[in-house]
Protein backbone atom coordinates (compact mmCIF):
# COMPACT_ATOMS: atom_id res chain seq x y z
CA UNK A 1 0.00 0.00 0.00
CA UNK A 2 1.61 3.41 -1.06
CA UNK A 3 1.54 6.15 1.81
CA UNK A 4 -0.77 9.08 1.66
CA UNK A 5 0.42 12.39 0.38
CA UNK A 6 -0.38 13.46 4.03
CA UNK A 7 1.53 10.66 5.39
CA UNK A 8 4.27 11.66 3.36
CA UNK A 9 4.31 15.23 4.20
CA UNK A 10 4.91 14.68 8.01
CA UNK A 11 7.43 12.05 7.44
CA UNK A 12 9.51 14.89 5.70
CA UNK A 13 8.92 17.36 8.93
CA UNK A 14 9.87 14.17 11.01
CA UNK A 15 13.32 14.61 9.52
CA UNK A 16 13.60 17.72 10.92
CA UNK A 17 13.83 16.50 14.62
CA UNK A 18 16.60 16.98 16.28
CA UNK A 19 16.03 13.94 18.74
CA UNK A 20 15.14 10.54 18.42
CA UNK A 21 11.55 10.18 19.97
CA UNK A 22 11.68 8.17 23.13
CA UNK A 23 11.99 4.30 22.55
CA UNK A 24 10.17 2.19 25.53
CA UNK A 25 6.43 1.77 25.41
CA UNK A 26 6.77 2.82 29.13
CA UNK A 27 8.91 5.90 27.77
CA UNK A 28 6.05 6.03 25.03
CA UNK A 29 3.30 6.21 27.28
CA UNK A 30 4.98 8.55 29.90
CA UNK A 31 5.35 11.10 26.95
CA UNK A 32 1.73 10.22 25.82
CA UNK A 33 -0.28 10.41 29.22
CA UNK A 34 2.37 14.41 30.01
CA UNK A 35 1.28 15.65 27.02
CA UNK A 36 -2.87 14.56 27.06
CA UNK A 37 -2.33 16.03 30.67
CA UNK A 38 -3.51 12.32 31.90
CA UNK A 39 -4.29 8.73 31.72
CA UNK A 40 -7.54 9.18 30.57
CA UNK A 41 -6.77 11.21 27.47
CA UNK A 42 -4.57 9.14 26.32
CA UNK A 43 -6.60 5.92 26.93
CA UNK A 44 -9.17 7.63 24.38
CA UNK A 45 -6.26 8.62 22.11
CA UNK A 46 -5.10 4.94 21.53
CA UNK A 47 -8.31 3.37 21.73
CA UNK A 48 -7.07 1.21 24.98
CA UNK A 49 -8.73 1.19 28.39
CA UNK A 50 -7.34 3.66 31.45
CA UNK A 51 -5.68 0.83 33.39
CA UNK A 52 -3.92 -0.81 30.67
CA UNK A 53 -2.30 3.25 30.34
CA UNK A 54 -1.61 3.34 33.88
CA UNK A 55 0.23 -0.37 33.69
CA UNK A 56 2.40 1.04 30.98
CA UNK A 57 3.22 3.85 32.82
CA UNK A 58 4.15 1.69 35.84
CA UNK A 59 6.24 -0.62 33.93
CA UNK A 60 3.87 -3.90 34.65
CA UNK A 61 3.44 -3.74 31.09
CA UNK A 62 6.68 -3.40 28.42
CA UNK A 63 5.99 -4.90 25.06
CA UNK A 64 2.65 -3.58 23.12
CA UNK A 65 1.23 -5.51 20.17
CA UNK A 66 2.33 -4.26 17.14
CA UNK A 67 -0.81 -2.35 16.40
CA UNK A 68 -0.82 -0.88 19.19
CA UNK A 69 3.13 -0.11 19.53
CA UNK A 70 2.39 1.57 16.22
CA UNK A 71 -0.66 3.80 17.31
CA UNK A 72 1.74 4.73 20.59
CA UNK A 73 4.60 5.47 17.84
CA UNK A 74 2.44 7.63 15.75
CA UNK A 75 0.90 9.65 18.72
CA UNK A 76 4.59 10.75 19.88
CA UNK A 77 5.21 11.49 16.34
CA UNK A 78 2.04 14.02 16.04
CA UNK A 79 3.43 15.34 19.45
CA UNK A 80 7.44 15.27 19.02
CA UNK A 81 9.66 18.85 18.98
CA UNK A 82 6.13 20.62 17.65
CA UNK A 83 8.76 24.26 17.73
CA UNK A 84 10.90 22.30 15.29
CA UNK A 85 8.48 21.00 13.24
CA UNK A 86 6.86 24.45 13.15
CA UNK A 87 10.43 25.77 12.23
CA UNK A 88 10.41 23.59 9.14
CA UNK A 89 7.09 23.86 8.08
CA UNK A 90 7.71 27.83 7.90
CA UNK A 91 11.24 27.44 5.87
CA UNK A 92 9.75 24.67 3.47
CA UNK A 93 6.65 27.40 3.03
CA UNK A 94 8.85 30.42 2.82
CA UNK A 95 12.25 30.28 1.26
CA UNK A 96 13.06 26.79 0.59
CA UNK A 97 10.45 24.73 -0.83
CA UNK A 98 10.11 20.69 -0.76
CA UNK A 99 11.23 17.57 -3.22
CA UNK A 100 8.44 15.72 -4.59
CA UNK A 101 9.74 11.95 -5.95
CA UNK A 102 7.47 10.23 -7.39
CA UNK A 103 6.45 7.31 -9.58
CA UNK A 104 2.84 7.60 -11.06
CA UNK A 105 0.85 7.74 -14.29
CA UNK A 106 0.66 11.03 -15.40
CA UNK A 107 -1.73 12.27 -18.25
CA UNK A 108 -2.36 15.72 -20.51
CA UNK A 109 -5.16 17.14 -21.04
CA UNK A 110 -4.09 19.96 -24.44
CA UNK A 111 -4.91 21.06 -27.21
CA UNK A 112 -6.08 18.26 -29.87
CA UNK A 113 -3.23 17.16 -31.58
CA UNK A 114 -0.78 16.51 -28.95
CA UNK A 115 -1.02 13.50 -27.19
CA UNK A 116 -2.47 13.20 -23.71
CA UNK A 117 -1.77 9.63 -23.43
CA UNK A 118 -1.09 8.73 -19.81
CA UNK A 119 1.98 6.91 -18.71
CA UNK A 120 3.76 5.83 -15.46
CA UNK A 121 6.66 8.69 -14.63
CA UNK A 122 9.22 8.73 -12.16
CA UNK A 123 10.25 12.35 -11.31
CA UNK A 124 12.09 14.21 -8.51
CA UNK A 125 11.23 17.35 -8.57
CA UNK A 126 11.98 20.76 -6.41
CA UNK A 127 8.61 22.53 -5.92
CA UNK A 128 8.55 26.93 -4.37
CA UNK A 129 7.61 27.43 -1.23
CA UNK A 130 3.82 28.67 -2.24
CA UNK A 131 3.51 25.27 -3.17
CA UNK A 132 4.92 23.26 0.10
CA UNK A 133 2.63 26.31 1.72
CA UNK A 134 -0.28 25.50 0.20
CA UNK A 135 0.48 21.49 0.86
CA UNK A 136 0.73 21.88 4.69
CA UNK A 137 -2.11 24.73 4.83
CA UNK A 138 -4.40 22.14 2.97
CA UNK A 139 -2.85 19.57 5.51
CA UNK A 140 -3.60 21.30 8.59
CA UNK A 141 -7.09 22.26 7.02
CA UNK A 142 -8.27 18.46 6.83
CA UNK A 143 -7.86 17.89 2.80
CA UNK A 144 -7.93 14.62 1.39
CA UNK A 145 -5.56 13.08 -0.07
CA UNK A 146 -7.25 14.05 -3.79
CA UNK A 147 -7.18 17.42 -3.05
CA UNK A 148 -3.47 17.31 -1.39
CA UNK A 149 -2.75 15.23 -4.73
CA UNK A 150 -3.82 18.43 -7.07
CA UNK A 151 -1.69 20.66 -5.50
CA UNK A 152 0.69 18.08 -5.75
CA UNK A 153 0.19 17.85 -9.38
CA UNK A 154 -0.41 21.59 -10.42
CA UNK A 155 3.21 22.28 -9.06
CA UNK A 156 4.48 19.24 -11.24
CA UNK A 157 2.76 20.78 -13.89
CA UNK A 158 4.10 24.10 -13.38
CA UNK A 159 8.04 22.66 -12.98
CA UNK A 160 8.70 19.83 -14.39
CA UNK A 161 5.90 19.97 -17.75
CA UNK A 162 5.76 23.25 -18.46
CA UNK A 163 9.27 24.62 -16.86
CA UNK A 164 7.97 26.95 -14.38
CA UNK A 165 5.12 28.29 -17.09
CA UNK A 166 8.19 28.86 -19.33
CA UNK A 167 6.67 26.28 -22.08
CA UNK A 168 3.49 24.22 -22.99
CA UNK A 169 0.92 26.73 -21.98
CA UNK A 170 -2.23 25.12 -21.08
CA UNK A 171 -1.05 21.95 -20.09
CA UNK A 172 -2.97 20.56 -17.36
CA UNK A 173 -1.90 17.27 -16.12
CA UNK A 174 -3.63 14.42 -14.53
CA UNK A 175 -1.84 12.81 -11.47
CA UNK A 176 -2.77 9.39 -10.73
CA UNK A 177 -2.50 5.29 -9.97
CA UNK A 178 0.66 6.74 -7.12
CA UNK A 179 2.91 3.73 -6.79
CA UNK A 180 5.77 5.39 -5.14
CA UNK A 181 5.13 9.33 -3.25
CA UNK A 182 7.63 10.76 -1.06
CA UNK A 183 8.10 14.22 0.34
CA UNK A 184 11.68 15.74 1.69
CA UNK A 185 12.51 19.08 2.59
C-alpha cells in the first residue's frame, strides 16, 4: 500500500527532529499520558482502556502488540519537537520549498493534436515554497488526499511539464494510480 500524500508530508517534517523520539512503550506512554495532561486522554487517544495506560506507565506492562506499539509510535510522532516541526514547516513554506519523488501515471489534457496519453513517470522534482505552503495549509485544514494530490500535481505541472510556465501553456496534467510518493525538505 503506497503512503498518503499526508503521510508523506509529516514524514519529511519528522526529519527535521533533532532527537530521536523516546523508545520504551513505558517511555512512550509517559510522553503520551504528560502531554494529554492524563491517563484518561490518552486511553481515548489509543483506543485502549485507562488501566492498561496506567500499567504502561508503571512498567507492569513493556511490550505492546504491534498495532498498538504503532498507534503509541504515531501519537509521539504528532506530538514530538512541535517548535521544530513548526520551524520547518515555515522554511519549506517560505524560502526553501520541498522535493516531490514520485512514480505515477501522469496524463495531458491539451490542445487536440498533442497526445495526452497517460503513462507511469518517475520524477524528482523541487517545488517553491507557495507550493509546500499550500500542501501543509491544505494539511492542517483536513484535505484529502485528492485534493493534497492536485496541489501536488499543479506544481508538477508548473516545474517539471511546463518549466515553471516557461513552455506548454495550457497543459494541465492528470496525477494518478501513485505507486511510489515521497516528500523531503
Amino acid at each position: 500500500m503506497v503512503d498518503s500524500l499526508g503521510d508523506s508530508l509529516d514524514r519529511a517534517l519528522e526529519g527535521a527532529f533533532t532527537r530521536r523520539i523516546p523508545q520504551s512503550a513505558q517511555a512512550q506512554m509517559n510522553y503520551l499520558v504528560k502531554q494529554l495532561k492524563g491517563t484518561k486522554a490518552a486511553a481515548q487517544a489509543l483506543g485502549i482502556s485507562q488501566r492498561t495506560v496506567e500499567r504502561y506507565v508503571t512498567g507492569k506492562l513493556k511490550r505492546p502488540r504491534k498495532d498498538l506499539r504503532s498507534r503509541m509510535e504515531s501519537e509521539v510522532k504528532k506530538r514530538w519537537q512541535p517548535q521544530i516541526r513548526a520551524k520547518a514547516r515555515k522554511k519549506a513554506a517560505s524560502t526553501d520549498g520541498l522535493v516531490v519523488s514520485t512514480r505515477a501515471r501522469f496524463g495531458f489534457t491539451a490542445e487536440s493534436g498533442t497526445t495526452d496519453d497517460a503513462r507511469i513517470r518517475d520524477i524528482t522534482q523541487a517545488l517553491p515554497p507557495e507550493f509546500a505552503d499550500q500542501l501543509f495549509t491544505a494539511r492542517e485544514q483536513g484535505a484529502t488526499d485528492q485534493q493534497l494530490q492536485q496541489i501536488a500535481a499543479n506544481g508538477l505541472a508548473q516545474m517539471y511539464f511546463r518549466a515553471n510556465n516557461s513552455r506548454a501553456q495550457g497543459l494541465g496534467v492528470e496525477f494518478t494510480d501513485v505507486e511510489r510518493l515521497d516528500i523531503e525538505l
